[in-house]
Every structure is written in structure tokens, then in C-alpha cells.
PDB file of N, CA and C in Angstrom:
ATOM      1  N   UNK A   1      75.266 -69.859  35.010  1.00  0.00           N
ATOM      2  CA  UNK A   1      74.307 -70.896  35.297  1.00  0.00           C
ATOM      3  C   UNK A   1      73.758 -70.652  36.705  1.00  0.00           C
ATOM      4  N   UNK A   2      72.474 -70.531  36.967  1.00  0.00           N
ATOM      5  CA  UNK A   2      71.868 -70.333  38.024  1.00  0.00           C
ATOM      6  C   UNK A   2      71.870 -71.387  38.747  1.00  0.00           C
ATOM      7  N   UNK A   3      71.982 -71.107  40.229  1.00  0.00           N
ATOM      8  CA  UNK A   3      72.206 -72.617  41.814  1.00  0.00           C
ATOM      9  C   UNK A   3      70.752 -72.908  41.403  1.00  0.00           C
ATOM     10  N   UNK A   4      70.753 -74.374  41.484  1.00  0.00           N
ATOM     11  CA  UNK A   4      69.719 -74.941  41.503  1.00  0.00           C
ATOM     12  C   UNK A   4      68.894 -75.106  43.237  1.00  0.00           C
ATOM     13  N   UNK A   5      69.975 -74.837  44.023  1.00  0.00           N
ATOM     14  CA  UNK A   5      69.292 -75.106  45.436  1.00  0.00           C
ATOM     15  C   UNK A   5      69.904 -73.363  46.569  1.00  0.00           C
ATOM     16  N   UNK A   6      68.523 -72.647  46.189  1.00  0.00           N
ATOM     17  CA  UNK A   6      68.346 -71.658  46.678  1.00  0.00           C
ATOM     18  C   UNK A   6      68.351 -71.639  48.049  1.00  0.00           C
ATOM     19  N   UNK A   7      69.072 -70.371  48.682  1.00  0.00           N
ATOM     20  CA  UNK A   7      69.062 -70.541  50.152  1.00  0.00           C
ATOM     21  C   UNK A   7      67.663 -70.392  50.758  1.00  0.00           C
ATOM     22  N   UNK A   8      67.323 -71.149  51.838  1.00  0.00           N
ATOM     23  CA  UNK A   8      66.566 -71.217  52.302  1.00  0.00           C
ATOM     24  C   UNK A   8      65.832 -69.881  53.210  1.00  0.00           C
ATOM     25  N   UNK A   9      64.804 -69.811  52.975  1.00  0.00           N
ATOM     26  CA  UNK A   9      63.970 -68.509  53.419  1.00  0.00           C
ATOM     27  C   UNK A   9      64.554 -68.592  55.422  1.00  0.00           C
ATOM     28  N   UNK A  10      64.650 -67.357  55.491  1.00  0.00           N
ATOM     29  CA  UNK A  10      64.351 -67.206  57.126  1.00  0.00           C
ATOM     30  C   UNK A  10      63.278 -67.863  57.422  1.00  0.00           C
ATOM     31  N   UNK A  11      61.967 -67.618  57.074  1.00  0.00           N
ATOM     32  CA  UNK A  11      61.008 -68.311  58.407  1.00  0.00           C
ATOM     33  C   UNK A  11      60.859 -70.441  58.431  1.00  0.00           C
ATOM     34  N   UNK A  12      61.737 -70.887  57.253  1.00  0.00           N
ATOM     35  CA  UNK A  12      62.295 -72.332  57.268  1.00  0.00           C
ATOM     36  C   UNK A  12      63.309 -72.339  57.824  1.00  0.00           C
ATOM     37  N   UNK A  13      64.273 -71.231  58.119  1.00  0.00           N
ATOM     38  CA  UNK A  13      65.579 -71.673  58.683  1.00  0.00           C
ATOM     39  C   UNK A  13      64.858 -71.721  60.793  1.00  0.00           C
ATOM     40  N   UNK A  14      63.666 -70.690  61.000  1.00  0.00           N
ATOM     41  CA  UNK A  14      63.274 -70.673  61.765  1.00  0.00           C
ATOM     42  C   UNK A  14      62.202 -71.606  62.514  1.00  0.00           C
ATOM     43  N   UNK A  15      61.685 -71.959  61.831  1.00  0.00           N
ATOM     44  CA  UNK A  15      60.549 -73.706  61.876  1.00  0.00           C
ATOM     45  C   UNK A  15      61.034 -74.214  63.061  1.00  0.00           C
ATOM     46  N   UNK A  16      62.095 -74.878  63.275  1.00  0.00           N
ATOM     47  CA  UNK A  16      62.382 -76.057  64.026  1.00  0.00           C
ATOM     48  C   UNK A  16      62.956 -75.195  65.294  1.00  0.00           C
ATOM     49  N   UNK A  17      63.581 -73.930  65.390  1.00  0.00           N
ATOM     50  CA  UNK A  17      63.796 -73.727  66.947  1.00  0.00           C
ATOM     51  C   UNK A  17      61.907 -73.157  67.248  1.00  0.00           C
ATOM     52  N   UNK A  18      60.767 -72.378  66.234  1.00  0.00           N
ATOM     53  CA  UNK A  18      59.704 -72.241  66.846  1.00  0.00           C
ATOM     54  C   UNK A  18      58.687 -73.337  67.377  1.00  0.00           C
ATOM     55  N   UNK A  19      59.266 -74.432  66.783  1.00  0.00           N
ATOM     56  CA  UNK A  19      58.439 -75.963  66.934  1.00  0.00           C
ATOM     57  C   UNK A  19      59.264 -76.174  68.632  1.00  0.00           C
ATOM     58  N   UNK A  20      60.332 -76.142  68.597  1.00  0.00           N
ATOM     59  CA  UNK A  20      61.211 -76.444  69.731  1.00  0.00           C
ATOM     60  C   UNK A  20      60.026 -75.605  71.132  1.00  0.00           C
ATOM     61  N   UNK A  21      60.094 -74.169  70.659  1.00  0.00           N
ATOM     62  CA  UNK A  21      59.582 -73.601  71.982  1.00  0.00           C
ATOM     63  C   UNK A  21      58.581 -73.779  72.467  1.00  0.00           C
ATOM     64  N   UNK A  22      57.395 -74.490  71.086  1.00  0.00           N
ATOM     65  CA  UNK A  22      55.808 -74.433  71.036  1.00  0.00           C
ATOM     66  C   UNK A  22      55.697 -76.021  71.766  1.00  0.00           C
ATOM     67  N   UNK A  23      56.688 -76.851  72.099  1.00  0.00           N
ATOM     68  CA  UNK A  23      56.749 -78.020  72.834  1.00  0.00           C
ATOM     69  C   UNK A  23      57.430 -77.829  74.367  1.00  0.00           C
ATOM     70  N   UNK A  24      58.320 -76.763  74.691  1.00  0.00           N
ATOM     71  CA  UNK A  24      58.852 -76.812  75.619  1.00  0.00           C
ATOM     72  C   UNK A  24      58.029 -76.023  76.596  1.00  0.00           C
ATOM     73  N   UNK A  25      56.814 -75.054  75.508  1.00  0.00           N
ATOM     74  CA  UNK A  25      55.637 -74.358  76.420  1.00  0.00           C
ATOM     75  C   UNK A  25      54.970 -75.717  77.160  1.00  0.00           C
ATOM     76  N   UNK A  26      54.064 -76.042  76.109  1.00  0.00           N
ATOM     77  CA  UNK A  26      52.908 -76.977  76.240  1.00  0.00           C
ATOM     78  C   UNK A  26      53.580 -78.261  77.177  1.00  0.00           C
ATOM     79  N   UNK A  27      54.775 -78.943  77.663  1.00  0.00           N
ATOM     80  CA  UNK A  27      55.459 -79.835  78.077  1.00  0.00           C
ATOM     81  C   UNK A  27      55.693 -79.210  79.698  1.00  0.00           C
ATOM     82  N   UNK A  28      56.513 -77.734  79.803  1.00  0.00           N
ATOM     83  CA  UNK A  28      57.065 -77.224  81.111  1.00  0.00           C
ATOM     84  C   UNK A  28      56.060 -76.008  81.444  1.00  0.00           C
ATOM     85  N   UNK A  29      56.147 -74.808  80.838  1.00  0.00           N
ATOM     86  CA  UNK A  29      55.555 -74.209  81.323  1.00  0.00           C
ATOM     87  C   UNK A  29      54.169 -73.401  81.492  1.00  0.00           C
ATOM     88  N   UNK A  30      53.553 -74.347  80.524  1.00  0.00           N
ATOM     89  CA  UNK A  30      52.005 -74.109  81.038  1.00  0.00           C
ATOM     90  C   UNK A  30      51.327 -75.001  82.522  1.00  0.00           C
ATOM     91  N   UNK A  31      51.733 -76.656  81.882  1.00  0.00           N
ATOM     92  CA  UNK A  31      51.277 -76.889  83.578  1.00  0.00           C
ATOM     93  C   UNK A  31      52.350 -76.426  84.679  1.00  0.00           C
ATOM     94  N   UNK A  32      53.513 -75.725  84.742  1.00  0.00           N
ATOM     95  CA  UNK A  32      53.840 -75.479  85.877  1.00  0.00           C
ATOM     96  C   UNK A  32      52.866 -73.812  86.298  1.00  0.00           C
ATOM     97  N   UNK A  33      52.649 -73.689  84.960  1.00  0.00           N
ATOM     98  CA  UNK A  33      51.814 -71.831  85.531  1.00  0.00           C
ATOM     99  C   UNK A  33      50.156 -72.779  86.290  1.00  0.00           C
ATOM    100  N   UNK A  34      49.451 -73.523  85.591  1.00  0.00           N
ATOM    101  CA  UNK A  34      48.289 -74.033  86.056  1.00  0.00           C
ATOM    102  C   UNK A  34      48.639 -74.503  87.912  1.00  0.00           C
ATOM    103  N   UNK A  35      49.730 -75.523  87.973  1.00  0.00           N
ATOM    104  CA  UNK A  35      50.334 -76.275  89.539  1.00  0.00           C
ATOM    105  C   UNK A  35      50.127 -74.517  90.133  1.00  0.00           C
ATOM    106  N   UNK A  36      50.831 -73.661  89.905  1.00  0.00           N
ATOM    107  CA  UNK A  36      50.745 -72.418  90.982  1.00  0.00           C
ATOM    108  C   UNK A  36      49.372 -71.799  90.795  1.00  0.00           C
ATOM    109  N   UNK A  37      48.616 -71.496  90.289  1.00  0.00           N
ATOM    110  CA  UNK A  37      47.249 -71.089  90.327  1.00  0.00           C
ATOM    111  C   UNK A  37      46.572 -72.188  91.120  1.00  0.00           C
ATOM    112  N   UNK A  38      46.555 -72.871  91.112  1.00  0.00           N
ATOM    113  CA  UNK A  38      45.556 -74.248  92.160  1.00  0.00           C
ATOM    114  C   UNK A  38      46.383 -74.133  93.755  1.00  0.00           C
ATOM    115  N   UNK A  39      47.827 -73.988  93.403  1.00  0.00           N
ATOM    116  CA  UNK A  39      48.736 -73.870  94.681  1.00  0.00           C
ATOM    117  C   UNK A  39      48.031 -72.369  95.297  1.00  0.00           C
ATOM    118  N   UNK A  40      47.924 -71.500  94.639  1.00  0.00           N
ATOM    119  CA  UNK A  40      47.476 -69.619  95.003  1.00  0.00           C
ATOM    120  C   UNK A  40      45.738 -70.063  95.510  1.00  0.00           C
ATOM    121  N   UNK A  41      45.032 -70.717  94.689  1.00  0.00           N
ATOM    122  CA  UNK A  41      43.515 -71.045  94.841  1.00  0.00           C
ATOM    123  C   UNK A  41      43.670 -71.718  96.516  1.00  0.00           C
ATOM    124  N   UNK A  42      44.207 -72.593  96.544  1.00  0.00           N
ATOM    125  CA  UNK A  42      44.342 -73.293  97.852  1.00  0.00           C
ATOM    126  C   UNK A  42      44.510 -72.779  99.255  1.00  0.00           C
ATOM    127  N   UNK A  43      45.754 -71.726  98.724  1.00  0.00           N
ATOM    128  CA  UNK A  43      46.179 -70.898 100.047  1.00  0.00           C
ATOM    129  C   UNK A  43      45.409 -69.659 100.363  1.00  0.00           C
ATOM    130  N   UNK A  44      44.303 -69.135  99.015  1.00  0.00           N
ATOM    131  CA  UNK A  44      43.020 -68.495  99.153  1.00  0.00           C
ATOM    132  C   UNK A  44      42.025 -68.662 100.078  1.00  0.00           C
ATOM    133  N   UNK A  45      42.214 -70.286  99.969  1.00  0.00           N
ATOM    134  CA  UNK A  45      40.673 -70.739 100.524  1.00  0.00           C
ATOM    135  C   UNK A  45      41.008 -71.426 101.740  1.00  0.00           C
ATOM    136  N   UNK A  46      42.254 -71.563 102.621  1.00  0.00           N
ATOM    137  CA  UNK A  46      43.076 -71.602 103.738  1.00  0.00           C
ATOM    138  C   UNK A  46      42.221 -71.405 104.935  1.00  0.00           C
ATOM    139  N   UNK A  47      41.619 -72.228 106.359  1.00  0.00           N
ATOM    140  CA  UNK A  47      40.666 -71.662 107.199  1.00  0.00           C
ATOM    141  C   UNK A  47      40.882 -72.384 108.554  1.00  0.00           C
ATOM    142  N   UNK A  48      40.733 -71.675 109.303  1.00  0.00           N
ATOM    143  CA  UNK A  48      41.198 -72.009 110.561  1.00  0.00           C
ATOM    144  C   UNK A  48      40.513 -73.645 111.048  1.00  0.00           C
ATOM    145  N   UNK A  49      41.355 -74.294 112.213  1.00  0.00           N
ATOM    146  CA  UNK A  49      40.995 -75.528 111.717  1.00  0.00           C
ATOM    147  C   UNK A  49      41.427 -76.390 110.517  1.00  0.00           C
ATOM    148  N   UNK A  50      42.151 -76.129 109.742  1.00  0.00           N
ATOM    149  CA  UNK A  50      42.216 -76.794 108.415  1.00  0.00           C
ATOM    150  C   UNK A  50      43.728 -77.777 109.444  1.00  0.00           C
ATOM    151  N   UNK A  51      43.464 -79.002 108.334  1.00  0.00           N
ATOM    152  CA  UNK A  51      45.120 -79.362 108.712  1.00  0.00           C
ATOM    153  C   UNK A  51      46.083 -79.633 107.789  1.00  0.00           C
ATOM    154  N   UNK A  52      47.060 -79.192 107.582  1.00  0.00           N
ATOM    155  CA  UNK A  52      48.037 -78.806 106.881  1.00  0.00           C
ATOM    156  C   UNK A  52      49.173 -79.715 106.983  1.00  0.00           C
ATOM    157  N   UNK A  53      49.727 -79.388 105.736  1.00  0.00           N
ATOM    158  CA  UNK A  53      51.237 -80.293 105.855  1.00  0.00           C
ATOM    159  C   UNK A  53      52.146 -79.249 105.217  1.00  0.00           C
ATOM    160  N   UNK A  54      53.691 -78.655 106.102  1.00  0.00           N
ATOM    161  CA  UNK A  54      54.329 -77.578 105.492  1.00  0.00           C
ATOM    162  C   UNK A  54      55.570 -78.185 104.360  1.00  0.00           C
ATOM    163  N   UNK A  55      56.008 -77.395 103.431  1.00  0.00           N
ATOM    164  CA  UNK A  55      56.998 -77.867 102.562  1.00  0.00           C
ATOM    165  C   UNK A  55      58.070 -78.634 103.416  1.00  0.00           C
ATOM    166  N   UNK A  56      58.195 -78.165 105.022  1.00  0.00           N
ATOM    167  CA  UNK A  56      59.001 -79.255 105.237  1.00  0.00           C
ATOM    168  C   UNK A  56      58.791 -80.152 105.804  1.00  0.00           C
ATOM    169  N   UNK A  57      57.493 -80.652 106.024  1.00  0.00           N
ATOM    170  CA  UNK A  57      57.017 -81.926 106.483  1.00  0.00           C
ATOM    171  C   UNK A  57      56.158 -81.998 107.579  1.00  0.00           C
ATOM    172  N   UNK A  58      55.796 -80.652 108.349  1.00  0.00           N
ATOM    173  CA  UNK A  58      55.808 -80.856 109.371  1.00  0.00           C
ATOM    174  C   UNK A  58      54.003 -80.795 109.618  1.00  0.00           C
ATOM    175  N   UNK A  59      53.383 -81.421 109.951  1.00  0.00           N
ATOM    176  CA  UNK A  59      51.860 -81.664 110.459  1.00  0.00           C
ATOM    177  C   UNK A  59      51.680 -80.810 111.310  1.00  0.00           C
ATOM    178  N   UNK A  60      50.137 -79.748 111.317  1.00  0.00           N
ATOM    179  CA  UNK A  60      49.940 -79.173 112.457  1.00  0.00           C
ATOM    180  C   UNK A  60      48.154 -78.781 112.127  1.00  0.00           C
ATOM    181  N   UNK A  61      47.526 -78.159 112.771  1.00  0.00           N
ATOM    182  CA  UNK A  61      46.302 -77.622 112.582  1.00  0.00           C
ATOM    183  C   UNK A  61      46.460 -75.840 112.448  1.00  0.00           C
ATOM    184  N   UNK A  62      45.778 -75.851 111.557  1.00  0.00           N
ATOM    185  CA  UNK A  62      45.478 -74.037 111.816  1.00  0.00           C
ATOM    186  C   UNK A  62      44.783 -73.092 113.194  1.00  0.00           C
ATOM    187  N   UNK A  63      45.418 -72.677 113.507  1.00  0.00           N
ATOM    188  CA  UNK A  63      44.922 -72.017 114.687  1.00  0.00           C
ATOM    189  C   UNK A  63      44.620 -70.551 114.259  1.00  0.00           C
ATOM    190  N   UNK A  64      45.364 -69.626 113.810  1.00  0.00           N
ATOM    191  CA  UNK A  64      44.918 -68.417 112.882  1.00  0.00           C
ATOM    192  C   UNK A  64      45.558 -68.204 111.883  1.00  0.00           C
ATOM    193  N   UNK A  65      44.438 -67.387 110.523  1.00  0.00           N
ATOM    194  CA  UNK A  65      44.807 -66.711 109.752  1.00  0.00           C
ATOM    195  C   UNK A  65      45.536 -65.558 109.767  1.00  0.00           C
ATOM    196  N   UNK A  66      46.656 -65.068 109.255  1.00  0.00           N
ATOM    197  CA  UNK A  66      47.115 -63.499 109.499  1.00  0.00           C
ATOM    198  C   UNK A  66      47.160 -63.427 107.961  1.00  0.00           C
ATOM    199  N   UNK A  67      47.228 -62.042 107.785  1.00  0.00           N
ATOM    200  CA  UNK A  67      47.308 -61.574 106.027  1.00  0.00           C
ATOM    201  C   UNK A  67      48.086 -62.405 105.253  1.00  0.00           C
ATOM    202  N   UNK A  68      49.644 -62.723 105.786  1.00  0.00           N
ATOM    203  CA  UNK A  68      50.756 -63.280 104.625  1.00  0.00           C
ATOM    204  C   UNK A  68      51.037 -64.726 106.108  1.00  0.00           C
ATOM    205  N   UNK A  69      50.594 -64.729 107.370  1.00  0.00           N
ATOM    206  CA  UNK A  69      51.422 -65.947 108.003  1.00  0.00           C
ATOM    207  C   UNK A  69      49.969 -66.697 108.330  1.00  0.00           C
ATOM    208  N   UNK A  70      50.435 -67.757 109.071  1.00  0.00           N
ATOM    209  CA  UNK A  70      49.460 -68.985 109.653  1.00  0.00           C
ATOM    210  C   UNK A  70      49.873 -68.894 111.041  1.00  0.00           C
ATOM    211  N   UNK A  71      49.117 -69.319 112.317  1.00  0.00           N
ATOM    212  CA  UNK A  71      49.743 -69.839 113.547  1.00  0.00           C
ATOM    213  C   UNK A  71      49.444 -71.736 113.257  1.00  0.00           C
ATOM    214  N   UNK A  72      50.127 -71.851 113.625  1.00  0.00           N
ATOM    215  CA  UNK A  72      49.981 -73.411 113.216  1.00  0.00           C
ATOM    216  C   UNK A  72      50.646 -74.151 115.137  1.00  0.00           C
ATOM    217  N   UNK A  73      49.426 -74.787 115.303  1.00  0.00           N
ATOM    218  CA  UNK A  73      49.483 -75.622 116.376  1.00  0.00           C
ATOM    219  C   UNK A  73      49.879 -76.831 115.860  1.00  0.00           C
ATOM    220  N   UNK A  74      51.241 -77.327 116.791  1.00  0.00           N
ATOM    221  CA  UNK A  74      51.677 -78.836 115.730  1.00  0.00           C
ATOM    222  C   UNK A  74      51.563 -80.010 117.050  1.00  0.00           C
ATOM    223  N   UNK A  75      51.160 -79.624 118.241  1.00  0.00           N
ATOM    224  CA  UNK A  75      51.146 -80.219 119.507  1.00  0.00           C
ATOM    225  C   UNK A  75      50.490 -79.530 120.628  1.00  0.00           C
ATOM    226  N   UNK A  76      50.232 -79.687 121.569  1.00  0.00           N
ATOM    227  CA  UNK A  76      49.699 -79.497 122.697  1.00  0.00           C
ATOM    228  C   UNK A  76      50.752 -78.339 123.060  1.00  0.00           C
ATOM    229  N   UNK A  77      50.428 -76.901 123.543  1.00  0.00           N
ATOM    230  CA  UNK A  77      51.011 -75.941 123.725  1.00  0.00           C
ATOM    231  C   UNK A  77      52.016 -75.714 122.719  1.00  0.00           C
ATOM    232  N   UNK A  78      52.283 -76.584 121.929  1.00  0.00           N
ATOM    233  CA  UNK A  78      53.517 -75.825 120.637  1.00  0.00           C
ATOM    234  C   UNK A  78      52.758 -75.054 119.199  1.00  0.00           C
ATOM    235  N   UNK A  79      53.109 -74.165 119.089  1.00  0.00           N
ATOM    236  CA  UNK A  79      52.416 -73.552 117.699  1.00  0.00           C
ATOM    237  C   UNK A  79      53.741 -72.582 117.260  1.00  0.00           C
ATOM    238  N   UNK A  80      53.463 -72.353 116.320  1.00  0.00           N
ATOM    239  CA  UNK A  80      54.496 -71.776 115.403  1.00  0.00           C
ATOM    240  C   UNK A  80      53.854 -71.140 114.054  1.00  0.00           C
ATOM    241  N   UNK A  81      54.657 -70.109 114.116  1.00  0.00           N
ATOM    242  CA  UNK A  81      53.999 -68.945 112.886  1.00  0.00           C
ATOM    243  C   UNK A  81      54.476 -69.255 111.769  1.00  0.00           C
ATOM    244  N   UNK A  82      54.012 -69.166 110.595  1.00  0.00           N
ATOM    245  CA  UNK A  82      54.803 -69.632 109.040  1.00  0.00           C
ATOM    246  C   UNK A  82      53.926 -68.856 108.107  1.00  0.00           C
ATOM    247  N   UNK A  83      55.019 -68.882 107.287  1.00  0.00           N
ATOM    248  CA  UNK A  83      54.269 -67.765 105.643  1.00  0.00           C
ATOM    249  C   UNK A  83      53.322 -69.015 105.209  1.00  0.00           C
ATOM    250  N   UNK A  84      52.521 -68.226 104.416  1.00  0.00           N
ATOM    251  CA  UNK A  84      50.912 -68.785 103.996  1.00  0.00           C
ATOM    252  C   UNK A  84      51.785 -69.706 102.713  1.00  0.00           C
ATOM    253  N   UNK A  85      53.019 -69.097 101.987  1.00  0.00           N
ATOM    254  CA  UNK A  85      53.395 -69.793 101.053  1.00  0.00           C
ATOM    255  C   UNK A  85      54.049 -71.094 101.543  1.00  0.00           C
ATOM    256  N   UNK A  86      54.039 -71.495 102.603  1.00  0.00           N
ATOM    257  CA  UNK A  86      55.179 -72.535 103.233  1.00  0.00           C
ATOM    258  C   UNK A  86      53.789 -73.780 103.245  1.00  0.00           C
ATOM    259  N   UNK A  87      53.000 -73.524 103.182  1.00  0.00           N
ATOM    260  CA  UNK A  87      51.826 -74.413 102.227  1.00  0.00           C
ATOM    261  C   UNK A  87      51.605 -75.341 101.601  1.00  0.00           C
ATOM    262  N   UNK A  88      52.354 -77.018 101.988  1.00  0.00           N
ATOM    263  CA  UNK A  88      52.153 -78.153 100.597  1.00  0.00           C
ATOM    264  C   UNK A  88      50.754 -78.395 100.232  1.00  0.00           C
ATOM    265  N   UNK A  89      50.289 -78.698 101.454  1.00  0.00           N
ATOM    266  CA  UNK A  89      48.961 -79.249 101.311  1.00  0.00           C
ATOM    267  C   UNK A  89      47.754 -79.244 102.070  1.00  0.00           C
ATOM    268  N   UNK A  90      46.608 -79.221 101.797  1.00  0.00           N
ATOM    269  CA  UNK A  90      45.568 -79.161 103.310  1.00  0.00           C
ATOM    270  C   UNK A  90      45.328 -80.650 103.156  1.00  0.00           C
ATOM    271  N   UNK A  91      45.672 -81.425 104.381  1.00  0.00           N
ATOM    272  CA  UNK A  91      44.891 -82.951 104.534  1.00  0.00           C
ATOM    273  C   UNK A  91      43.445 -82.701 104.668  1.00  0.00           C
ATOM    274  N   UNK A  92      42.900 -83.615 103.383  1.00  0.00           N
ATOM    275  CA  UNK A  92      41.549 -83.839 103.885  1.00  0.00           C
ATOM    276  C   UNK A  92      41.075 -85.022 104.500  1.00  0.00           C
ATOM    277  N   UNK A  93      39.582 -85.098 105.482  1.00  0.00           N
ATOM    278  CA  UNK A  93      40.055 -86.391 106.014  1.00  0.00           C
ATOM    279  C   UNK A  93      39.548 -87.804 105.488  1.00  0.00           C
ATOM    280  N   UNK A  94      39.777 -88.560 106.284  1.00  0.00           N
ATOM    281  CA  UNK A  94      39.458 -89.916 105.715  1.00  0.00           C
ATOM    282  C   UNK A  94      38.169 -90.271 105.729  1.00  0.00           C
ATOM    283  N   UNK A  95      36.921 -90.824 104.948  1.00  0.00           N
ATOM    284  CA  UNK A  95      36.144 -91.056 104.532  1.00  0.00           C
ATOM    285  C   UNK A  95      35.790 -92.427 105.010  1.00  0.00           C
ATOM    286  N   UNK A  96      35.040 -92.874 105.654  1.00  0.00           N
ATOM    287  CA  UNK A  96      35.074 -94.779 105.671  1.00  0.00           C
ATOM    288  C   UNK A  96      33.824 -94.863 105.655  1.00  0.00           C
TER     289      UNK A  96
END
């Protein structure tokens, strides 16, 4: 007498972990690839004068561009060199 309930094909046993990945793309890592392209666009368009805020908090103005660093003036005679990636944000200013 033949099984009435045939084993199930590979690409059904496979369905639900490819559904799994096709959500964990579209959920994690497409907008985290988009966040670093706008993060890369930003530190592109980086220009002396700009004012900045670094990943660790710290406020300063751009004083020069170098290939991979910044000089960053954060006070009156204090400036300090940092990688272009150390980059949160450029403040833009206030509007009234």
C-alpha cells in the first residue's frame, strides 16, 4: 500500500529559512548598506569651515582637509587631527 503523505520536496522543506533571509535582508541589511553610502556621500562632500560633531561628541570647525584626516579646531588655539571616518555629523545651521 502506497504512503499517502509523500515526503516533502527540498525547495518546500527550503521556503521558510529563504522567506527568513528575504526579511532579515529587507529589515537589517539593506538600510544599514543605504545609512553607510549617505554616511561615505557626506564625508565626500566634507569642506573646510564645515562644523562637525565627532562619534565621540566632541564639537569643532574644520580647519583642513587631508586625504584620510580633518584638522579640527574645537577652541581658540586647540585643534586636533582625526580620521575623516570619525565623522557623525555636519551641523547645519539654524534658520530663523
Amino acid at each position: 500500500m502506497p504512503q499517502s503523505t509523500a515526503a516533502a520536496s527540498p525547495l518546500v522543506q527550503l521556503f521558510p529559512l529563504a522567506l527568513i533571509f528575504i526579511i532579515f535582508y529587507f529589515l537589517l541589511i539593506r538600510p544599514q548598506k543605504q545609512k553607510e553610502k549617505e554616511h561615505a556621500k557626506m564625508l565626500a562632500g566634507i569642506d573646510k569651515n564645515d562644523e562637525v560633531v565627532t562619534l565621540g561628541g566632541i564639537h569643532g570647525t574644520i580647519v583642513n582637509v587631508k586625504e584620510k584626516t580633518l584638522i579640527l579646531r574645537i577652541d581658540e588655539n586647540v585643534k586636533m587631527e582625526i580620521e575623516k571616518s570619525s565623522v557623525a555629523y555636519i551641523k547645519k545651521p539654524n534658520f530663523k
